[in-house]
C-alpha atoms as a PDB file:
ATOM      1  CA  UNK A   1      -8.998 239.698  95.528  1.00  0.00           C
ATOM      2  CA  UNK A   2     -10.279 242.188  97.857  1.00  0.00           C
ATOM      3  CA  UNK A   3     -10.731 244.989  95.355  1.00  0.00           C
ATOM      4  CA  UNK A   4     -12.388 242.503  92.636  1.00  0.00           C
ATOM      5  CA  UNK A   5     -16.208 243.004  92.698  1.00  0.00           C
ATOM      6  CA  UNK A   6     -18.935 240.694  93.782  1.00  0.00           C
ATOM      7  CA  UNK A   7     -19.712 239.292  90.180  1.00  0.00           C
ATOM      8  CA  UNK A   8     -15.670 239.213  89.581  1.00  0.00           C
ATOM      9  CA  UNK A   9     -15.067 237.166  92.772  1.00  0.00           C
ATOM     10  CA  UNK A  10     -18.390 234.468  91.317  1.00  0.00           C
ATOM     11  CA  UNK A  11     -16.576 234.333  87.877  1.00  0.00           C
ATOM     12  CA  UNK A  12     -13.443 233.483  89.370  1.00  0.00           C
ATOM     13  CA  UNK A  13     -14.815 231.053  91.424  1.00  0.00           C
ATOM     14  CA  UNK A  14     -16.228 229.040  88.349  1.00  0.00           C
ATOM     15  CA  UNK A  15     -13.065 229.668  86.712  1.00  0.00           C
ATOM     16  CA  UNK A  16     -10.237 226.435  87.240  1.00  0.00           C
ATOM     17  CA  UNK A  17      -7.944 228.570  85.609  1.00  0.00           C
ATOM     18  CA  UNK A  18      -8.666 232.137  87.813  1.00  0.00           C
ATOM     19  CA  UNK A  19      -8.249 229.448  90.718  1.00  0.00           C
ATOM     20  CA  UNK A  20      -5.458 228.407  89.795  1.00  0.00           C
ATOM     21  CA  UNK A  21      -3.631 231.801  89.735  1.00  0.00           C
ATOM     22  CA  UNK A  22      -5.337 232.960  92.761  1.00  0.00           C
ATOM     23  CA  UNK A  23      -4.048 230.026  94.883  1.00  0.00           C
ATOM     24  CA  UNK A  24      -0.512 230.671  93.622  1.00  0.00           C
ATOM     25  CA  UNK A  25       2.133 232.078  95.892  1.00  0.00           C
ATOM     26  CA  UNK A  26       4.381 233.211  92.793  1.00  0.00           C
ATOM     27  CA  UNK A  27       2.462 236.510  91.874  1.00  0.00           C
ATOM     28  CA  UNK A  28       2.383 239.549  94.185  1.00  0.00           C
ATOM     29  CA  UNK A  29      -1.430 240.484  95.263  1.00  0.00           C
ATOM     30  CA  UNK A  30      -1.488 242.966  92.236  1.00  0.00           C
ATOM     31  CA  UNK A  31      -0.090 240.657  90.009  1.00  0.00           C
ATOM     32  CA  UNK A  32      -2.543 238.290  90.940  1.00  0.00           C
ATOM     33  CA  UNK A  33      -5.446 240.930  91.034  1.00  0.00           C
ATOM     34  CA  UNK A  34      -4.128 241.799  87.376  1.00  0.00           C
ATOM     35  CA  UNK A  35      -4.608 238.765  86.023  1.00  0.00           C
ATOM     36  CA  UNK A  36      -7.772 237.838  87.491  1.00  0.00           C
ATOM     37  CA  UNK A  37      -9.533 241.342  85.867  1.00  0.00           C
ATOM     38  CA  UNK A  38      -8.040 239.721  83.009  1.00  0.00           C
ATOM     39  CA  UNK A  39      -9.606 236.417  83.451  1.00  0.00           C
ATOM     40  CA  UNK A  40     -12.998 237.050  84.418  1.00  0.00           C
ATOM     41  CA  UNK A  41     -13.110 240.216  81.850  1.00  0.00           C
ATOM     42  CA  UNK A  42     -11.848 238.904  78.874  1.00  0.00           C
ATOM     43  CA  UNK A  43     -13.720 235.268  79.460  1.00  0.00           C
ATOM     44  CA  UNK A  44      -9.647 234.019  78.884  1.00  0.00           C
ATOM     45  CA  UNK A  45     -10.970 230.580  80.819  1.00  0.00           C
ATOM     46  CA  UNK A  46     -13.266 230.044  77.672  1.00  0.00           C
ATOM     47  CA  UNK A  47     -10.563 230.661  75.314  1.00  0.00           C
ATOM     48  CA  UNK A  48      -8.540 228.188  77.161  1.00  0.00           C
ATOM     49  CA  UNK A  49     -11.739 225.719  76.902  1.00  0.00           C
ATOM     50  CA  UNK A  50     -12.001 226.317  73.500  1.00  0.00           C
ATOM     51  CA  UNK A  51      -8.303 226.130  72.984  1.00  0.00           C
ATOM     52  CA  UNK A  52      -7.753 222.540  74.662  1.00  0.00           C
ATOM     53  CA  UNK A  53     -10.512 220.968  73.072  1.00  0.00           C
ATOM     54  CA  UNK A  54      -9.003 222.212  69.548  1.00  0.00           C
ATOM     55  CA  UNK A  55      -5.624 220.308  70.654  1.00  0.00           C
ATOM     56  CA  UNK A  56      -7.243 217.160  71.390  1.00  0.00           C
ATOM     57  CA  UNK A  57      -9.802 217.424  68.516  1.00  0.00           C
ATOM     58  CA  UNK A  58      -7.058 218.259  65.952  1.00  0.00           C
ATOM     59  CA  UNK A  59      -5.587 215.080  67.409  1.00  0.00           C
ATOM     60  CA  UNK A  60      -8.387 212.943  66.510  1.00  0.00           C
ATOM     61  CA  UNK A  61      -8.642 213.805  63.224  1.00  0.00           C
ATOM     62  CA  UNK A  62      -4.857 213.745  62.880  1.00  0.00           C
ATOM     63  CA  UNK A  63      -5.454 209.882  63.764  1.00  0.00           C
ATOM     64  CA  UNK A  64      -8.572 209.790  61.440  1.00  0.00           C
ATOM     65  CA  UNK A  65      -6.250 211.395  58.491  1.00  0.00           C
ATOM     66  CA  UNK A  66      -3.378 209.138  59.326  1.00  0.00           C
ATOM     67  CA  UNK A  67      -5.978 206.412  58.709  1.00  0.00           C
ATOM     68  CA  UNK A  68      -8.224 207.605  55.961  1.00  0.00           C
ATOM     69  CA  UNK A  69      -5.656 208.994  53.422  1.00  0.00           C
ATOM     70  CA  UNK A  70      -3.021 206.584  53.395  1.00  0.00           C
ATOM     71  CA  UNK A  71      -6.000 203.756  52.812  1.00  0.00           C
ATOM     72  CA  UNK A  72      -7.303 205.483  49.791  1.00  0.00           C
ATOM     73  CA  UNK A  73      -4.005 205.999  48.612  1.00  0.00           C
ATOM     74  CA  UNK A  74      -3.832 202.438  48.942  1.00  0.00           C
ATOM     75  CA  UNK A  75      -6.758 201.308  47.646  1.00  0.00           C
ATOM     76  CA  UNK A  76      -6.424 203.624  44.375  1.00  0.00           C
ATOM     77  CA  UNK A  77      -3.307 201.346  43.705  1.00  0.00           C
ATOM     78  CA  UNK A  78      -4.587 198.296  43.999  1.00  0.00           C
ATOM     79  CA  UNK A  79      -7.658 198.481  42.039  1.00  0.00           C
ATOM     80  CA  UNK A  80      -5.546 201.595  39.640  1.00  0.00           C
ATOM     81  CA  UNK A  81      -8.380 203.571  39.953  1.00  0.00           C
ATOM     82  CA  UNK A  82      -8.901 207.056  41.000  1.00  0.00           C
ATOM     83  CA  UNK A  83     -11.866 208.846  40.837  1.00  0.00           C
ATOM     84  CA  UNK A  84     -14.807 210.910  42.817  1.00  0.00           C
ATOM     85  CA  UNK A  85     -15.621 207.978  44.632  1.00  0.00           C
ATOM     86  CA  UNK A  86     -12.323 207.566  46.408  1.00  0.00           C
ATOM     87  CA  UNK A  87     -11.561 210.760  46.580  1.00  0.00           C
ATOM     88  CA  UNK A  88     -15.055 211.681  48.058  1.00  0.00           C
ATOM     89  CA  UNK A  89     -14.382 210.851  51.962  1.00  0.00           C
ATOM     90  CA  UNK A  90     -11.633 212.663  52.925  1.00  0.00           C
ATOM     91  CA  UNK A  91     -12.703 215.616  51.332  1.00  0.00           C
ATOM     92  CA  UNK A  92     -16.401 215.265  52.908  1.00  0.00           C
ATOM     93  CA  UNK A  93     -14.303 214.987  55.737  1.00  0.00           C
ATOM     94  CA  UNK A  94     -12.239 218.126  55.878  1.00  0.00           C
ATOM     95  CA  UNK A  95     -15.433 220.381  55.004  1.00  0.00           C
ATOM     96  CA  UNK A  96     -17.426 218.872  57.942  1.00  0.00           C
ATOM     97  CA  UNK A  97     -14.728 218.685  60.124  1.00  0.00           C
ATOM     98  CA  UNK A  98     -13.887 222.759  59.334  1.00  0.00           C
ATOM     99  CA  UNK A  99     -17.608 222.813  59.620  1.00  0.00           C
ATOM    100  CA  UNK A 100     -18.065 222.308  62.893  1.00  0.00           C
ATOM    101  CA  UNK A 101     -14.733 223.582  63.930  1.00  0.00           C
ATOM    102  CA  UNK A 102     -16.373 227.278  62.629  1.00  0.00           C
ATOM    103  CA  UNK A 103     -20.018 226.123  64.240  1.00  0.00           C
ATOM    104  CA  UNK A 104     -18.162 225.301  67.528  1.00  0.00           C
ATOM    105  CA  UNK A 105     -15.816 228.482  67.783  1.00  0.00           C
ATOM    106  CA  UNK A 106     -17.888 230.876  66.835  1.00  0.00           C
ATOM    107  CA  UNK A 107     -21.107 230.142  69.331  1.00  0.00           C
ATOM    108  CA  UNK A 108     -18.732 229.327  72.197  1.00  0.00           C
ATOM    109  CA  UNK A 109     -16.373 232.569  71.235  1.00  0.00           C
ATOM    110  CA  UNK A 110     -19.083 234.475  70.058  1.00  0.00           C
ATOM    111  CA  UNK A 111     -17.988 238.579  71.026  1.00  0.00           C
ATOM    112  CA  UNK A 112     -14.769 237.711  72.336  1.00  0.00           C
ATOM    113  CA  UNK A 113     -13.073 237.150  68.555  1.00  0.00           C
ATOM    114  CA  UNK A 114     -13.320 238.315  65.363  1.00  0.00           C
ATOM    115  CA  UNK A 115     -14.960 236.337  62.195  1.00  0.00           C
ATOM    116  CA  UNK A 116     -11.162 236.643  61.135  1.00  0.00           C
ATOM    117  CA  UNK A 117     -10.014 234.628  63.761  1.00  0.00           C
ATOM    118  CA  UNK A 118     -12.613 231.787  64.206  1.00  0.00           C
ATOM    119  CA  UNK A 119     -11.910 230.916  60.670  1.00  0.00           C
ATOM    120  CA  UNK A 120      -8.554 230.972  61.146  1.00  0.00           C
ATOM    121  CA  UNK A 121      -8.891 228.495  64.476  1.00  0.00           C
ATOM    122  CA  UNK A 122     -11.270 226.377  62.585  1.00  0.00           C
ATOM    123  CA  UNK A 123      -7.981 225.189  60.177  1.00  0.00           C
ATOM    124  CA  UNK A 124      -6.878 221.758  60.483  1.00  0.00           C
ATOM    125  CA  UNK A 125      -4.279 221.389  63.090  1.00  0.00           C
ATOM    126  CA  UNK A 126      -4.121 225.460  63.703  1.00  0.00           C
ATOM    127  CA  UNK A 127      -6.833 226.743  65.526  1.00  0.00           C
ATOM    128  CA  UNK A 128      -5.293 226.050  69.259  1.00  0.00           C
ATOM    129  CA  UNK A 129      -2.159 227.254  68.806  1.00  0.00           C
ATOM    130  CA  UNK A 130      -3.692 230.234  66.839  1.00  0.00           C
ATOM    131  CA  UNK A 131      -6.238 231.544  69.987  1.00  0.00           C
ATOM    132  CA  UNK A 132      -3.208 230.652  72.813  1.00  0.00           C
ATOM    133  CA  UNK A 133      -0.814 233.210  70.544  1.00  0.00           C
ATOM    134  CA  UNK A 134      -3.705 235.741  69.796  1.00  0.00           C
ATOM    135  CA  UNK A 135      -4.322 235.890  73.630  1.00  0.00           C
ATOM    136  CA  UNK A 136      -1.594 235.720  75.227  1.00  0.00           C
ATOM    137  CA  UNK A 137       1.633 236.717  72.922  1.00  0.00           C
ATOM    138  CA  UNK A 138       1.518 240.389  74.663  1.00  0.00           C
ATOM    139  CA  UNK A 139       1.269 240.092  78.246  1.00  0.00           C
ATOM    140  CA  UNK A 140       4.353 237.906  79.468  1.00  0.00           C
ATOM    141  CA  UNK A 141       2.788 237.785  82.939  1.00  0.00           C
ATOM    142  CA  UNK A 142      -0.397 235.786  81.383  1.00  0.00           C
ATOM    143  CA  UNK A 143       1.782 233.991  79.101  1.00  0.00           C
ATOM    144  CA  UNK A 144       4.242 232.471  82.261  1.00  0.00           C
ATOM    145  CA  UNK A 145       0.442 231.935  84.409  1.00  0.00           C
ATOM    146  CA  UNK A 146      -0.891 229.832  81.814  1.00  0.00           C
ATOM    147  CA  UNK A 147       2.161 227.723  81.145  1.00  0.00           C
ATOM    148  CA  UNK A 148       2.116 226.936  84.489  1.00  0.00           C
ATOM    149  CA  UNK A 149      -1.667 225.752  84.518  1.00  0.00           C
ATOM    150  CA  UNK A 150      -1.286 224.201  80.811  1.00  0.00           C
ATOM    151  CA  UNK A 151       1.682 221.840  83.224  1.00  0.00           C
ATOM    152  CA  UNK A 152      -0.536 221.374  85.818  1.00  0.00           C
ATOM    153  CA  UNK A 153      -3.015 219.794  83.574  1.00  0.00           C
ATOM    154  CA  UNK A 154      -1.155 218.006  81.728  1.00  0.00           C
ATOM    155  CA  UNK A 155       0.517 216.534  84.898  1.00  0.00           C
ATOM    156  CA  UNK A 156      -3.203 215.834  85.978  1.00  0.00           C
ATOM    157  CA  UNK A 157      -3.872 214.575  82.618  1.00  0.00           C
ATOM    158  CA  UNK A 158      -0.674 212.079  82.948  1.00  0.00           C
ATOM    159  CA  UNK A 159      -1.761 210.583  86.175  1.00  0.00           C
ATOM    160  CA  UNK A 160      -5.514 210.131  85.764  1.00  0.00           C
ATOM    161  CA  UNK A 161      -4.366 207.993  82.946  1.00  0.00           C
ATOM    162  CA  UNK A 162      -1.349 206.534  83.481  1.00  0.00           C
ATOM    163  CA  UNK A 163      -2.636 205.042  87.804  1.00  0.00           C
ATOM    164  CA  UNK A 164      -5.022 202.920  86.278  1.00  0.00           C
ATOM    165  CA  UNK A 165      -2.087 201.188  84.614  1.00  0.00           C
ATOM    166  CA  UNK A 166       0.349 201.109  86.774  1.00  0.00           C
ATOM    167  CA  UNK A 167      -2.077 199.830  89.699  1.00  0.00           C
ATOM    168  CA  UNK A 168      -2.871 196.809  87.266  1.00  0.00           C
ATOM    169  CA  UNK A 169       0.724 196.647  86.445  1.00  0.00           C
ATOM    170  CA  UNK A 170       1.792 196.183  90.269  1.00  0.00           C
END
């Protein structure tokens, strides 16, 4: 961290993730310097933003599909009728969902990925996966730090909500 400069040492400091490697006792100091640059230079803690809030939107609308087509389905059987009006929600749905998917990536991404590959992470059920590979498929080092933080937060994740239950369990 020593040979990181003044506005590299502030950016890390805002970053969880560039906190997270820097407090780890895994990497060397120029391993740890390495992926830092990389960090703070390539805004990598914004693509991981992005990229988690992708996951857990693409799981809400999972649960909204799950919901929404199997009930028109339904419906079209029981009253045998299929037509513009049944089929209009879901596919109102998918165009504003995509929508704001492309809105969302592309003004909180905006110089760090191509046109290219904000419509590709604005697919259903894609885009996270899509930005963690375009990132980080290259550089194993990056790859192994943010496996380790993605378990970290999902171990966080696990026991903010699982202690509430188990304390009114007990």
């Amino acid at each position: 961290m020593n040979k990181l400069s003044y506005q590299e040492k502030c950016a890390c400091a805002r970053s969880n993730f560039c906190r997270f490697v820097d407090g780890q006792d895994d990497y060397t100091s120029t391993e740890k310097e390495y992926l830092v640059k990389i960090i703070v230079n390539n805004n990598l803690s914004g693509v991981l933003y992005v990229s988690s809030v992708l996951a857990a939107w693409s799981f809400v609308a999972g649960v909204i599909d799950a919901v929404l087509f199997p009930g028109i389905i339904v419906y079209a059987i029981f009253h045998g009728v299929v037509d513009y009006k049944v089929l209009t929600p879901p596919i109102v749905f998918l165009f504003v969902n995509f929508s704001a998917k492309l809105i969302y990536i592309a003004l909180n991404l905006k110089g760090k990925v191509r046109f290219k590959d904000v419509f590709i992470s604005a697919l259903p059920y894609a885009g996270s996966a899509y930005l963690l590979k375009k990132f980080l498929v290259n550089d194993k080092l990056l790859s192994k730090a943010v496996v380790l933080y993605l378990k970290l937060i999902k171990q966080q994740a696990k026991e903010y909500f699982l202690n509430p239950i188990l304390k009114r369990n007990n």
